[in-house]
Protein backbone atom coordinates (compact mmCIF):
# COMPACT_ATOMS: atom_id res chain seq x y z
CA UNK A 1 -12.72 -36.42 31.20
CA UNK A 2 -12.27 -33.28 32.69
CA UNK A 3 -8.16 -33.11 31.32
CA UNK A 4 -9.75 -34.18 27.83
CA UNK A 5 -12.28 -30.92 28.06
CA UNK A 6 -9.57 -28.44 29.37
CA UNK A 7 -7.02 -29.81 26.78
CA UNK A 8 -9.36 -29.08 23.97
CA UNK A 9 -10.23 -25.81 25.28
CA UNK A 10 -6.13 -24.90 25.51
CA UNK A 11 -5.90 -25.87 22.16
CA UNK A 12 -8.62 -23.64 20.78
CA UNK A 13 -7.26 -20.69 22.62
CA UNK A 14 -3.74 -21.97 21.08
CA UNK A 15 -5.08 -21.93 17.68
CA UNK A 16 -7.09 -18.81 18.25
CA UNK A 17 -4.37 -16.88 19.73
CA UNK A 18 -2.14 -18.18 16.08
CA UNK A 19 -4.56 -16.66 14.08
CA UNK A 20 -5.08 -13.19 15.70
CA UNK A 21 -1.46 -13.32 15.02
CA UNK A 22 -1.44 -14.23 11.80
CA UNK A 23 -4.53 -12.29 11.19
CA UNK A 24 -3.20 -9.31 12.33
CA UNK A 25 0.01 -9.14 10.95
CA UNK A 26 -1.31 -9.96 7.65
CA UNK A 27 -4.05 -7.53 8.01
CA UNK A 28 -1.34 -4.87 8.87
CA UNK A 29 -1.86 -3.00 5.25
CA UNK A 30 0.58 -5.37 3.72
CA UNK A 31 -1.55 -6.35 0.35
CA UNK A 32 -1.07 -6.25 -3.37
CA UNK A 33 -4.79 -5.16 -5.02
CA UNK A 34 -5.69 -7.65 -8.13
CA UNK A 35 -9.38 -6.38 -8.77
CA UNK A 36 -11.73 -8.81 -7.88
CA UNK A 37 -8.65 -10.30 -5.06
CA UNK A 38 -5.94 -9.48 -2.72
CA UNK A 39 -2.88 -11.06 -1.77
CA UNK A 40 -2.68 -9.84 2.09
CA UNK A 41 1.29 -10.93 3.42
CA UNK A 42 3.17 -10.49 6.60
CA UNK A 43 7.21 -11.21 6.94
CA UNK A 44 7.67 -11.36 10.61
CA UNK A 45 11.27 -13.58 12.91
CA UNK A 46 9.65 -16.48 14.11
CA UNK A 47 11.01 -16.01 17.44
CA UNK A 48 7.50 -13.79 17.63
CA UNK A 49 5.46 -17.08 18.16
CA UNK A 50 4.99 -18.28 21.26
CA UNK A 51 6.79 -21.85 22.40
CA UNK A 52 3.39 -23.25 22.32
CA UNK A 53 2.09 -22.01 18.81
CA UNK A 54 5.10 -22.83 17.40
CA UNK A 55 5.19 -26.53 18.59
CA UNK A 56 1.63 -27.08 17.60
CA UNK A 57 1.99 -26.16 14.32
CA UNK A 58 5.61 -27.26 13.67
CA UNK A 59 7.09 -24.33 13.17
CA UNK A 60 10.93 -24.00 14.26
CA UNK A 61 11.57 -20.63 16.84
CA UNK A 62 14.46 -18.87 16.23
CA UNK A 63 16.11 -15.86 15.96
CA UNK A 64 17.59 -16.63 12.23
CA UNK A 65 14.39 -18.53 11.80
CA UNK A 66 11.62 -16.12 9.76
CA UNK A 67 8.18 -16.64 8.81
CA UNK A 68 6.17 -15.55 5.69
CA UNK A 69 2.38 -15.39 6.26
CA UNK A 70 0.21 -15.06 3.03
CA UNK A 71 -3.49 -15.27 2.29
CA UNK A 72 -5.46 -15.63 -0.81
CA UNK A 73 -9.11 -12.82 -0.40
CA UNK A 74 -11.49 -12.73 -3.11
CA UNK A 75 -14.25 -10.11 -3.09
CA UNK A 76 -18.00 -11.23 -2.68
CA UNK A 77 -21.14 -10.47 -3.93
CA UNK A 78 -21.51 -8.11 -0.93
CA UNK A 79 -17.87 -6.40 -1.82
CA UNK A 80 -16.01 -7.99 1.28
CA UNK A 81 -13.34 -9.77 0.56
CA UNK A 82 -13.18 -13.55 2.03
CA UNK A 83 -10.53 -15.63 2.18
CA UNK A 84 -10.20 -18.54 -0.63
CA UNK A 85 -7.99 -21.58 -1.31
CA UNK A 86 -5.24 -21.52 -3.88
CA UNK A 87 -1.82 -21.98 -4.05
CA UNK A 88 1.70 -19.81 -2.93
CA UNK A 89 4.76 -20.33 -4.39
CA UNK A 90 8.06 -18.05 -4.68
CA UNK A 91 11.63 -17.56 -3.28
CA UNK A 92 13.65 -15.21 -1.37
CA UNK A 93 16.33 -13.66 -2.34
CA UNK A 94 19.46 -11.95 -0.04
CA UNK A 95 21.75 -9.25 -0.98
CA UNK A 96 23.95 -11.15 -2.74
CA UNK A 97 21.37 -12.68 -5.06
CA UNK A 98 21.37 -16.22 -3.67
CA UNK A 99 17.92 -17.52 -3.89
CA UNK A 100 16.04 -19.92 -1.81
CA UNK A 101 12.77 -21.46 -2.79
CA UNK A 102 10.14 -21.01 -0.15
CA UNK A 103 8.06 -24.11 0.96
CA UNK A 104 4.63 -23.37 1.71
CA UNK A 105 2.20 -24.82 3.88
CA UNK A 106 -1.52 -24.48 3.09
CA UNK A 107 -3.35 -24.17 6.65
CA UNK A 108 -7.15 -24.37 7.01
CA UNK A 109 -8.97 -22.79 10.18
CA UNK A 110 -12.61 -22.54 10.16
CA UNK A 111 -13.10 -19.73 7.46
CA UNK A 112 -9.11 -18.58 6.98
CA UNK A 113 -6.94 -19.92 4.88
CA UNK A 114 -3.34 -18.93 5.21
CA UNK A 115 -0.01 -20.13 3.61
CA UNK A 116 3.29 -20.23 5.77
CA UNK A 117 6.83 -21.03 5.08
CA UNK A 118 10.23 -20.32 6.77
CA UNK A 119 13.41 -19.30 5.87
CA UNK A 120 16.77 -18.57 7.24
CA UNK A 121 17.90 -15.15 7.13
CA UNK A 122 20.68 -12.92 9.36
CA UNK A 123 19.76 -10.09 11.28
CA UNK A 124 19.46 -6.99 9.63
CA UNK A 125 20.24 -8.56 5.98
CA UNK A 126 17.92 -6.89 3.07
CA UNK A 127 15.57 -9.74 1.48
CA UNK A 128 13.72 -9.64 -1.26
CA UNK A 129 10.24 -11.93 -1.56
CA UNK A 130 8.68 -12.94 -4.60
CA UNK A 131 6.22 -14.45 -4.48
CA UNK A 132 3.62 -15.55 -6.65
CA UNK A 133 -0.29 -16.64 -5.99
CA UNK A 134 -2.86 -18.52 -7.59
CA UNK A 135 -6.34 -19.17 -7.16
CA UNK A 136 -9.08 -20.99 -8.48
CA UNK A 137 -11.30 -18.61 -10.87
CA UNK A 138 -8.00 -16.00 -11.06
CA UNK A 139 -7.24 -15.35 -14.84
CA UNK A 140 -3.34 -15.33 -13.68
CA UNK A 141 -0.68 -15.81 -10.90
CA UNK A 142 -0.76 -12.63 -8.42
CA UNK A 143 2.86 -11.71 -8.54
CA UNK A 144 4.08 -9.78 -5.20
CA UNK A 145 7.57 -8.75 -4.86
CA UNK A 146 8.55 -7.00 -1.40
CA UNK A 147 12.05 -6.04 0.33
CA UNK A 148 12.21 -6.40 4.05
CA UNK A 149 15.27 -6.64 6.41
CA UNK A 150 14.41 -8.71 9.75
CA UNK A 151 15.73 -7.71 13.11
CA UNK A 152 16.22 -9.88 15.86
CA UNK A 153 14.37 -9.20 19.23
């Protein structure tokens, strides 16, 4: 019983410790403005996860392994902005215009929602995201398009 109750509690700090992460890397002024919402993203080598976040939520570590982090905020009555389900969808693109479409993952915590994929990239190569979100109540996708050139750590 008492494995069961420390295993739980590992996890939680596990999970936490993914979406202070996460959080904070998406929160890092990396956001397109759509009025009433925000697409908040973070493009980050994966190799910045621990072993153990990565395993728990099946991501693959590496350092030509990267990670796109995106969440969905609409503003509330009160003028914060909260995070909301939708959808993510988009590609990236390297320097030499070969595209790769971008499989995204809805994940629910508690009160976050967040959208992952991965992608290959090379160290130092120039990428360009686009990416496009949707959400329920949104009169239209919420097209972001970013460049961003990983290097390894």
């Amino acid at each position: 019983m008492n494995a069961l109750k420390h295993n739980t509690k590992f996890r939680i700090l596990l999970t936490a410790g993914l979406l202070i992460l996460l959080s904070s890397l998406s929160q890092a002024g990396q956001f397109e403005d759509f009025g009433d919402y925000q697409v908040h993203y973070s493009i980050f080598p994966s190799s910045f996860l621990t072993p153990d976040i990565a395993k728990q939520y099946e991501l693959v570590r590496s350092k030509s392994v990267g990670i796109v982090n995106v969440s969905i905020l609409h503003k509330a009555d009160d003028g914060t902005f909260k995070p909301v389900n939708g959808q993510v969808e988009g590609k990236v693109i390297n320097d030499i215009q070969q595209n790769r479409f971008l499989a995204f993952r809805r994940i629910d915590e508690g009160d976050a929602v967040y959208f992952i994929a991965q992608f290959q990239y090379i160290n130092g190569e120039l990428l360009t995201f686009e990416l496009k979100a949707n959400a329920p109540g949104a009169r239209q996708g919420m097209p972001v398009r970013v460049a961003q050139s990983l290097v390894n750590d």
